[in-house]
N, C-alpha and C. Protein backbone atom coordinates (compact mmCIF):
# COMPACT_ATOMS: atom_id res chain seq x y z
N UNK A 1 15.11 4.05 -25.79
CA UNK A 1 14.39 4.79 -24.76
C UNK A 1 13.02 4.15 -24.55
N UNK A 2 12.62 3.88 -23.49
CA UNK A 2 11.01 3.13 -22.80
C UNK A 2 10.86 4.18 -21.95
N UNK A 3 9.18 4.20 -23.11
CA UNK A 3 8.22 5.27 -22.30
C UNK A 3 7.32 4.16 -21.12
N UNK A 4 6.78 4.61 -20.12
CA UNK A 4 6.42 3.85 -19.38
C UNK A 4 4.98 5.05 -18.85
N UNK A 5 3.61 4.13 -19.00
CA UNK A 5 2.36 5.10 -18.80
C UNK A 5 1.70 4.62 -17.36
N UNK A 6 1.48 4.62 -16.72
CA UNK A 6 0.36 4.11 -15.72
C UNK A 6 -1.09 4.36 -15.70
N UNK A 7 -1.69 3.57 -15.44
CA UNK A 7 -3.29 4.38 -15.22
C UNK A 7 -3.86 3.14 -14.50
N UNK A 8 -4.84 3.23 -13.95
CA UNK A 8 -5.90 2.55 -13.28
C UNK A 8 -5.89 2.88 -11.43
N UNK A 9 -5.47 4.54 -11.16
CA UNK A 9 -5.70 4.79 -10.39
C UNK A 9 -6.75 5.29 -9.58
N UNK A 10 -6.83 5.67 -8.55
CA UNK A 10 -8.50 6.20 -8.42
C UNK A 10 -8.68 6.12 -6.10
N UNK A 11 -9.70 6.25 -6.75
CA UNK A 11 -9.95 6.31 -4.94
C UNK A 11 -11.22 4.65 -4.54
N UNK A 12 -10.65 4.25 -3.34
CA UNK A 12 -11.41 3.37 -3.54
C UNK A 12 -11.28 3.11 -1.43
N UNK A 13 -12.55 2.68 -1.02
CA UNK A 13 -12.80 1.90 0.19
C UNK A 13 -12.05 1.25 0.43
N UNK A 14 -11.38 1.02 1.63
CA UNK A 14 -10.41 0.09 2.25
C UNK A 14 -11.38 -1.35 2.66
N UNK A 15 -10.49 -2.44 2.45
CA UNK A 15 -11.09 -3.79 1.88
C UNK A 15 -11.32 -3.89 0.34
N UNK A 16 -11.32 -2.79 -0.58
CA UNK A 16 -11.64 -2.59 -1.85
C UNK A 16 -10.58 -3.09 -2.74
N UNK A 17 -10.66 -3.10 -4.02
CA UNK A 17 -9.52 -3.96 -5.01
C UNK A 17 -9.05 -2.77 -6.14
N UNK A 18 -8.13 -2.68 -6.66
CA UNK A 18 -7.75 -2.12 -7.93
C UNK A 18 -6.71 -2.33 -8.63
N UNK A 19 -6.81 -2.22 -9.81
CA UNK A 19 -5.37 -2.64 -10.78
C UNK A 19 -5.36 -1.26 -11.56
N UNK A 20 -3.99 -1.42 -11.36
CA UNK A 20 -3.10 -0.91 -11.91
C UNK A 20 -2.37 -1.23 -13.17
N UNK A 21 -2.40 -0.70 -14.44
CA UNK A 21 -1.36 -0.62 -15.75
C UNK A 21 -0.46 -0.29 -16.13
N UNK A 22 0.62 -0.52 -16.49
CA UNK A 22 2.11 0.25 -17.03
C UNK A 22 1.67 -0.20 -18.07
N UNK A 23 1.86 0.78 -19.20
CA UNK A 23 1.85 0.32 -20.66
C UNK A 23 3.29 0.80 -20.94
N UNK A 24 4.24 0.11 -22.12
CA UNK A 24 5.44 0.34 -22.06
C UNK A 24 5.85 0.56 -23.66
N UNK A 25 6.43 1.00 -23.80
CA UNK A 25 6.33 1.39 -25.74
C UNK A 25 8.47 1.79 -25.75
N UNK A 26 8.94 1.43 -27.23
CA UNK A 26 10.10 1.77 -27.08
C UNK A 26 11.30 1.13 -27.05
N UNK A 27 11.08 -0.17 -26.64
CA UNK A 27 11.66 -1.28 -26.04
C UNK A 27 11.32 -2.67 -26.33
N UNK A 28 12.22 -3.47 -26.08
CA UNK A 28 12.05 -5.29 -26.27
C UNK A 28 11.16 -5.07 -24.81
N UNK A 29 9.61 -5.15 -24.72
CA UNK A 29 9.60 -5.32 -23.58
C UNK A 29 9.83 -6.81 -22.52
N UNK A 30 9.94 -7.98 -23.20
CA UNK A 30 9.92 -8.98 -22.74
C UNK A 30 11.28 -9.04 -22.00
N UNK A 31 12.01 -8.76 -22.60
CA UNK A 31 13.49 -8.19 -22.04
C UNK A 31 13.87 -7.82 -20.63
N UNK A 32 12.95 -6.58 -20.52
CA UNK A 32 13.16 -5.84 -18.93
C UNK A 32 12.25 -6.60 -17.95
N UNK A 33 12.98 -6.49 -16.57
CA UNK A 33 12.45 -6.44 -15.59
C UNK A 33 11.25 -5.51 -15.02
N UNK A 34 10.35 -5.95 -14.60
CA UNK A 34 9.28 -4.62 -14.43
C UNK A 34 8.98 -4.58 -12.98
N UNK A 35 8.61 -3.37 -12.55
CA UNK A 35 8.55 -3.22 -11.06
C UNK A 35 7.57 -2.37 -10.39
N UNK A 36 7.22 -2.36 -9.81
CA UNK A 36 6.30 -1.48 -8.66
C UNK A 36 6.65 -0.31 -7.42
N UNK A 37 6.45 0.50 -7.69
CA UNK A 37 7.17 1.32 -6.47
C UNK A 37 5.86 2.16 -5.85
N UNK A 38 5.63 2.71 -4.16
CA UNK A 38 4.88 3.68 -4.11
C UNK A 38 5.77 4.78 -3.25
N UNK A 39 4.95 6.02 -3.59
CA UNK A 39 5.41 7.01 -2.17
C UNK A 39 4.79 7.97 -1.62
N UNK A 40 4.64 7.97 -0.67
CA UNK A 40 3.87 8.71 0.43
C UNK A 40 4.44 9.97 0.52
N UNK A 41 4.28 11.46 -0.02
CA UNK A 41 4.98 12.54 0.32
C UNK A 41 5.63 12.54 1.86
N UNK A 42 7.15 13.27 1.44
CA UNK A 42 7.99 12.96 2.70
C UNK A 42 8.73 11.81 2.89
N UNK A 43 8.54 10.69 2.15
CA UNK A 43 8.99 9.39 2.57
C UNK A 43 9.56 8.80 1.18
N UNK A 44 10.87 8.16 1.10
CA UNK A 44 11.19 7.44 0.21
C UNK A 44 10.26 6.45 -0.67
N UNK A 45 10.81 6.04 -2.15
CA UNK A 45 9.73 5.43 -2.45
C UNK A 45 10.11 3.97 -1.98
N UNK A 46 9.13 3.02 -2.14
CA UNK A 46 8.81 1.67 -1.14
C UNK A 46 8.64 0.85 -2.76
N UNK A 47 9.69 -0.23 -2.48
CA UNK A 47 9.44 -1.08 -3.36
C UNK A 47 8.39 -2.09 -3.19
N UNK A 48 7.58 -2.51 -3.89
CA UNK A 48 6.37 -3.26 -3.98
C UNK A 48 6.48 -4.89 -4.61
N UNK A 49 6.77 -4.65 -5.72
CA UNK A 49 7.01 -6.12 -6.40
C UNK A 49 7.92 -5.66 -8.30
N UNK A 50 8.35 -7.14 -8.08
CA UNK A 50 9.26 -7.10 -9.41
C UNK A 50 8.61 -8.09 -10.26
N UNK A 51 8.64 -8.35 -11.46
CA UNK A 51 8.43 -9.52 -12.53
C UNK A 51 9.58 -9.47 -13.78
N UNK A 52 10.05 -10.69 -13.55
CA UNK A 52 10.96 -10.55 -14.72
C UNK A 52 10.62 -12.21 -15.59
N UNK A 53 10.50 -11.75 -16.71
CA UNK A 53 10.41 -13.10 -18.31
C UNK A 53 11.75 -13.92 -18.47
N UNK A 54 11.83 -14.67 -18.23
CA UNK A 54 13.04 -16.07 -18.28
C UNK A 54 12.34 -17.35 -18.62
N UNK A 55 13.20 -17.31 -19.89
CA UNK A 55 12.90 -18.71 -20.61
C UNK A 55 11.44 -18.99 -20.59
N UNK A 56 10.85 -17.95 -20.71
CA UNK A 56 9.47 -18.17 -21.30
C UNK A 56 8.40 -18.59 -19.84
N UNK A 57 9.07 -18.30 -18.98
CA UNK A 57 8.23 -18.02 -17.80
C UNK A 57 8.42 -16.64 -16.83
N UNK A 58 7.22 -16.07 -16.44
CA UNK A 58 7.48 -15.18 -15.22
C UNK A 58 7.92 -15.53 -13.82
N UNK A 59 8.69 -14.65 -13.64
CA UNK A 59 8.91 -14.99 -12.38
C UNK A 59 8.94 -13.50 -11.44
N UNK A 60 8.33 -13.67 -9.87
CA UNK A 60 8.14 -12.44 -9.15
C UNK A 60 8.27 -12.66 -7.59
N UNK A 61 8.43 -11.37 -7.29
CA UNK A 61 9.45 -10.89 -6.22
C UNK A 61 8.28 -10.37 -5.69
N UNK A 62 7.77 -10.02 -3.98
CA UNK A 62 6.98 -9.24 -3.80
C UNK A 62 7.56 -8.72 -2.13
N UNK A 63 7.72 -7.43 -2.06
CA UNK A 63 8.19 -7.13 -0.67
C UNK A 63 7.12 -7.43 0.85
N UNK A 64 7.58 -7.68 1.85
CA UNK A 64 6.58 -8.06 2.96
C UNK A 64 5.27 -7.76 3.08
N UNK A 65 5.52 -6.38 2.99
CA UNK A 65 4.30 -5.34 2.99
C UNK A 65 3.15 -5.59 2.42
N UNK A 66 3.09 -6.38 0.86
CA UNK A 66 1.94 -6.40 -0.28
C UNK A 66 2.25 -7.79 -0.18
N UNK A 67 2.82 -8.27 -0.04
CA UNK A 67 2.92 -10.24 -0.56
C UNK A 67 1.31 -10.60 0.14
N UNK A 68 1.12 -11.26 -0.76
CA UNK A 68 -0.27 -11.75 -0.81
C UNK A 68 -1.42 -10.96 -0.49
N UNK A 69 -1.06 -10.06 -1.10
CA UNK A 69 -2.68 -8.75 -1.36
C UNK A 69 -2.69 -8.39 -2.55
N UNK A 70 -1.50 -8.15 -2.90
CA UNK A 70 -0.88 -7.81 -4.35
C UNK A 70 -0.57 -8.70 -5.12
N UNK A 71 -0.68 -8.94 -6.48
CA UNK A 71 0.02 -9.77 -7.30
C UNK A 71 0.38 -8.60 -8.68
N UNK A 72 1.61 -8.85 -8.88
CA UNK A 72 2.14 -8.30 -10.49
C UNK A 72 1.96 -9.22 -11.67
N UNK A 73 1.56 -8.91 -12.74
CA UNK A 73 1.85 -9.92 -14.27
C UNK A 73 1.76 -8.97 -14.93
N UNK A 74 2.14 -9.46 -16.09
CA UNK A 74 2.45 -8.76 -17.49
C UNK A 74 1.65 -9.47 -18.48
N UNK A 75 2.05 -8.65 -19.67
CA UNK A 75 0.89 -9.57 -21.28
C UNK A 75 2.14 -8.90 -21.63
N UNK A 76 3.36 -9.78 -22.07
CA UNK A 76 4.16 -9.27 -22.78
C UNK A 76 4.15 -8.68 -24.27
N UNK A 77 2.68 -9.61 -25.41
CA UNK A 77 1.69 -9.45 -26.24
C UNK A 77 1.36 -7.55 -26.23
N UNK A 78 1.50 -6.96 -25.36
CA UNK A 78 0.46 -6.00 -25.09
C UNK A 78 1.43 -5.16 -24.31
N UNK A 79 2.65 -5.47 -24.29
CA UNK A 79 3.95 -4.57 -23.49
C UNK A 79 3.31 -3.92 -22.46
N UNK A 80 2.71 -4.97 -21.28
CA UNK A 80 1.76 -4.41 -20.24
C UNK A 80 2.30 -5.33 -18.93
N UNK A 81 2.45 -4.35 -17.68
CA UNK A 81 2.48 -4.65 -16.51
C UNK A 81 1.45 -4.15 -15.67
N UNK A 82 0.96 -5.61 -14.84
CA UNK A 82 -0.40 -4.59 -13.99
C UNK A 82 0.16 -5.10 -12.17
N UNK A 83 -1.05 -4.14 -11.83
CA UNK A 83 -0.70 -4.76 -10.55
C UNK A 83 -2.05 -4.69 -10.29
N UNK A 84 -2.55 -6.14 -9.52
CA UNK A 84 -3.73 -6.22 -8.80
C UNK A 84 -3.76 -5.85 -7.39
N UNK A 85 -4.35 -5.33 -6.78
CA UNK A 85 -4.33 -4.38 -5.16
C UNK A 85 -5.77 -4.94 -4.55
N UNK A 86 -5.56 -5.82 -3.70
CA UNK A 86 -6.69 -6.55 -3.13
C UNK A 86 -6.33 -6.37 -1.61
N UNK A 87 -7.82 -6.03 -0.84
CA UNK A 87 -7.94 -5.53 0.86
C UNK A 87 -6.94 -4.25 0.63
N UNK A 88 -7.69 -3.73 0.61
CA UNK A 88 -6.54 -1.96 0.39
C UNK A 88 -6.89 -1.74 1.54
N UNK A 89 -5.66 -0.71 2.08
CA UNK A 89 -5.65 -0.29 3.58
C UNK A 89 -5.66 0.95 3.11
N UNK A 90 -6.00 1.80 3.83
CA UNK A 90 -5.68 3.35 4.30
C UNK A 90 -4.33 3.75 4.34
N UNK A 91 -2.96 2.59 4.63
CA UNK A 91 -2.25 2.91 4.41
C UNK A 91 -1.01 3.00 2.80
N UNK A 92 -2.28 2.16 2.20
CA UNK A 92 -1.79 2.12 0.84
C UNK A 92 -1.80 3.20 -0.07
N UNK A 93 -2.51 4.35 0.63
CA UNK A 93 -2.46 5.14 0.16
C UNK A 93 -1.37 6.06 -0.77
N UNK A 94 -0.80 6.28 -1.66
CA UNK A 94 0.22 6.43 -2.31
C UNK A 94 0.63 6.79 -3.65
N UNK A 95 1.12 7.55 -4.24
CA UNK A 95 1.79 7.56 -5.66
C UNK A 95 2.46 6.34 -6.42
N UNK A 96 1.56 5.41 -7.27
CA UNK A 96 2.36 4.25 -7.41
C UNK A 96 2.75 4.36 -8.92
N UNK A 97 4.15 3.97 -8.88
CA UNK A 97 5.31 4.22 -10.02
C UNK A 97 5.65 2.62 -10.86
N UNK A 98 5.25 2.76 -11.97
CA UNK A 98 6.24 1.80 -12.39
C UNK A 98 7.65 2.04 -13.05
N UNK A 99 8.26 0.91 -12.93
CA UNK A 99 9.73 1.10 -13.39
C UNK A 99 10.37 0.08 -13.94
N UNK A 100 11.12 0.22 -15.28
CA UNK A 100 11.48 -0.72 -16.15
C UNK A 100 12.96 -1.04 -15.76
N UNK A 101 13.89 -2.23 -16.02
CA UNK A 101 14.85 -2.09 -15.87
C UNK A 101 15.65 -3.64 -17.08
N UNK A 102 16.48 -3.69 -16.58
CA UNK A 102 17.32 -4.91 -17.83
C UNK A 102 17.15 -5.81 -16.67
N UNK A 103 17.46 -5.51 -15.04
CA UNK A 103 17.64 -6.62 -14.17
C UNK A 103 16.80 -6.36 -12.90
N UNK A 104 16.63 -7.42 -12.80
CA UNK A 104 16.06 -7.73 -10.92
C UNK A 104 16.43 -7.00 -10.31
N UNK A 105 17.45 -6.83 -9.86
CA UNK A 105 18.42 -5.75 -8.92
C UNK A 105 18.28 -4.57 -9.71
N UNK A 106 18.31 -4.14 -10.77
CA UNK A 106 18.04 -2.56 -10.62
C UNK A 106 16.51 -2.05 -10.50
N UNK A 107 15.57 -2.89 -10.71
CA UNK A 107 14.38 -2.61 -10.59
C UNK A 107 14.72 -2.86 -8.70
N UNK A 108 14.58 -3.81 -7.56
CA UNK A 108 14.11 -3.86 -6.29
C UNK A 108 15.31 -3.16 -5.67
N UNK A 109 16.57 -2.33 -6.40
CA UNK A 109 16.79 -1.08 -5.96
C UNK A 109 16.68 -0.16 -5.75
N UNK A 110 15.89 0.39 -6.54
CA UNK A 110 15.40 1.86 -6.53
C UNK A 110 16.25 2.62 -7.37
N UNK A 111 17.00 1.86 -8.60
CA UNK A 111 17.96 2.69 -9.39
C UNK A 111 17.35 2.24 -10.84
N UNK A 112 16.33 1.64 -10.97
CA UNK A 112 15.93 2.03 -12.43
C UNK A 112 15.99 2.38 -13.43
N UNK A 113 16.49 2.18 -14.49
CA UNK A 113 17.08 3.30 -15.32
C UNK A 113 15.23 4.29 -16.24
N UNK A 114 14.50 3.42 -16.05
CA UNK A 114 13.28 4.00 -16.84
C UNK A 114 11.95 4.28 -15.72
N UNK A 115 11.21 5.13 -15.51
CA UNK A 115 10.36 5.03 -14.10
C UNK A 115 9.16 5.99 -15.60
N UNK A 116 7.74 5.28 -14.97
CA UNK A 116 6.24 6.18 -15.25
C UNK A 116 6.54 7.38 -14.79
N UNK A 117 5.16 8.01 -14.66
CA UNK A 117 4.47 9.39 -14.28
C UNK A 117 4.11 9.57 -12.55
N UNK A 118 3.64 8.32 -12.63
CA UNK A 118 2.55 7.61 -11.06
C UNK A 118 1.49 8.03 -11.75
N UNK A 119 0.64 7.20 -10.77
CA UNK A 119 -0.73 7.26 -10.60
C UNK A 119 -1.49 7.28 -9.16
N UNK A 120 -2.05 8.07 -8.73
CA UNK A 120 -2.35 8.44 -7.23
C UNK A 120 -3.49 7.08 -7.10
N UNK A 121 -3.23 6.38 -5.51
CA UNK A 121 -4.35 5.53 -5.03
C UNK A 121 -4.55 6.11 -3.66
N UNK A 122 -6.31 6.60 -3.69
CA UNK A 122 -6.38 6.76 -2.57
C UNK A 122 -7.16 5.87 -1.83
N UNK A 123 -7.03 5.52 -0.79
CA UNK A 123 -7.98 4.38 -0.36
C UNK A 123 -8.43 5.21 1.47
N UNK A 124 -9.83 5.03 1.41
CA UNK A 124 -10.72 5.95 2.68
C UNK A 124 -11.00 4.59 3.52
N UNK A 125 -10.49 4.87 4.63
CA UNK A 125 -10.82 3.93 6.04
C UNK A 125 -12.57 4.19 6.46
């Protein structure tokens, strides 16, 4: 069983930056795939970005939306996934989830087998 924590949420100015933490306990974390999700009450959650450890390198996935504002990494050392959030919009506004998985595809599905708490980002236009 992988517990999965988030924190480094908060409110912040649009153009503004923030990261985000999954701390992960429970698990081989080097193992799983790690992922990003947000959601806007009312609206499905929105996949963000994936990172998965192969052969001793990362490798990452990032959906249209965040590719190149966002970047994901991990400290596998420290069973930690972050996400950096650079030029925040007003519309980033959101509940952002992390989520553990064994594969690529179940993390940028939305079928996960392990998901955080969230952590609320609000970002003011």
């Amino acid at each position: 069983q992988v517990q999965l924590v988030e924190s480094g949420g908060g409110s912040v100015q649009a153009g503004g930056s923030l990261r985000l933490s999954c701390a992960a306990s429970g698990g081989d974390f080097s193992n799983y795939a790690m992922g990003w999700f947000r959601q806007v009450p009312g609206k499905e959650r929105e996949f963000l970005a994936v990172d998965s450890w192969t052969g001793g390198s990362s490798y990452s996935y990032y959906s249209d939306s965040v590719e190149g504002r966002f970047t994901i990494s991990r400290d596998n050392a420290k069973s930690t996934v972050f996400l950096r959030m650079n030029s925040l919009k007003a519309e980033d506004t959101a509940v952002y989830y992390c989520v553990a998985d064994r594969t690529v595809p179940g993390v940028v599905s939305g079928k996960g087998v392990y998901w955080g708490q969230g952590t609320q980002v609000s970002v003011s236009s």
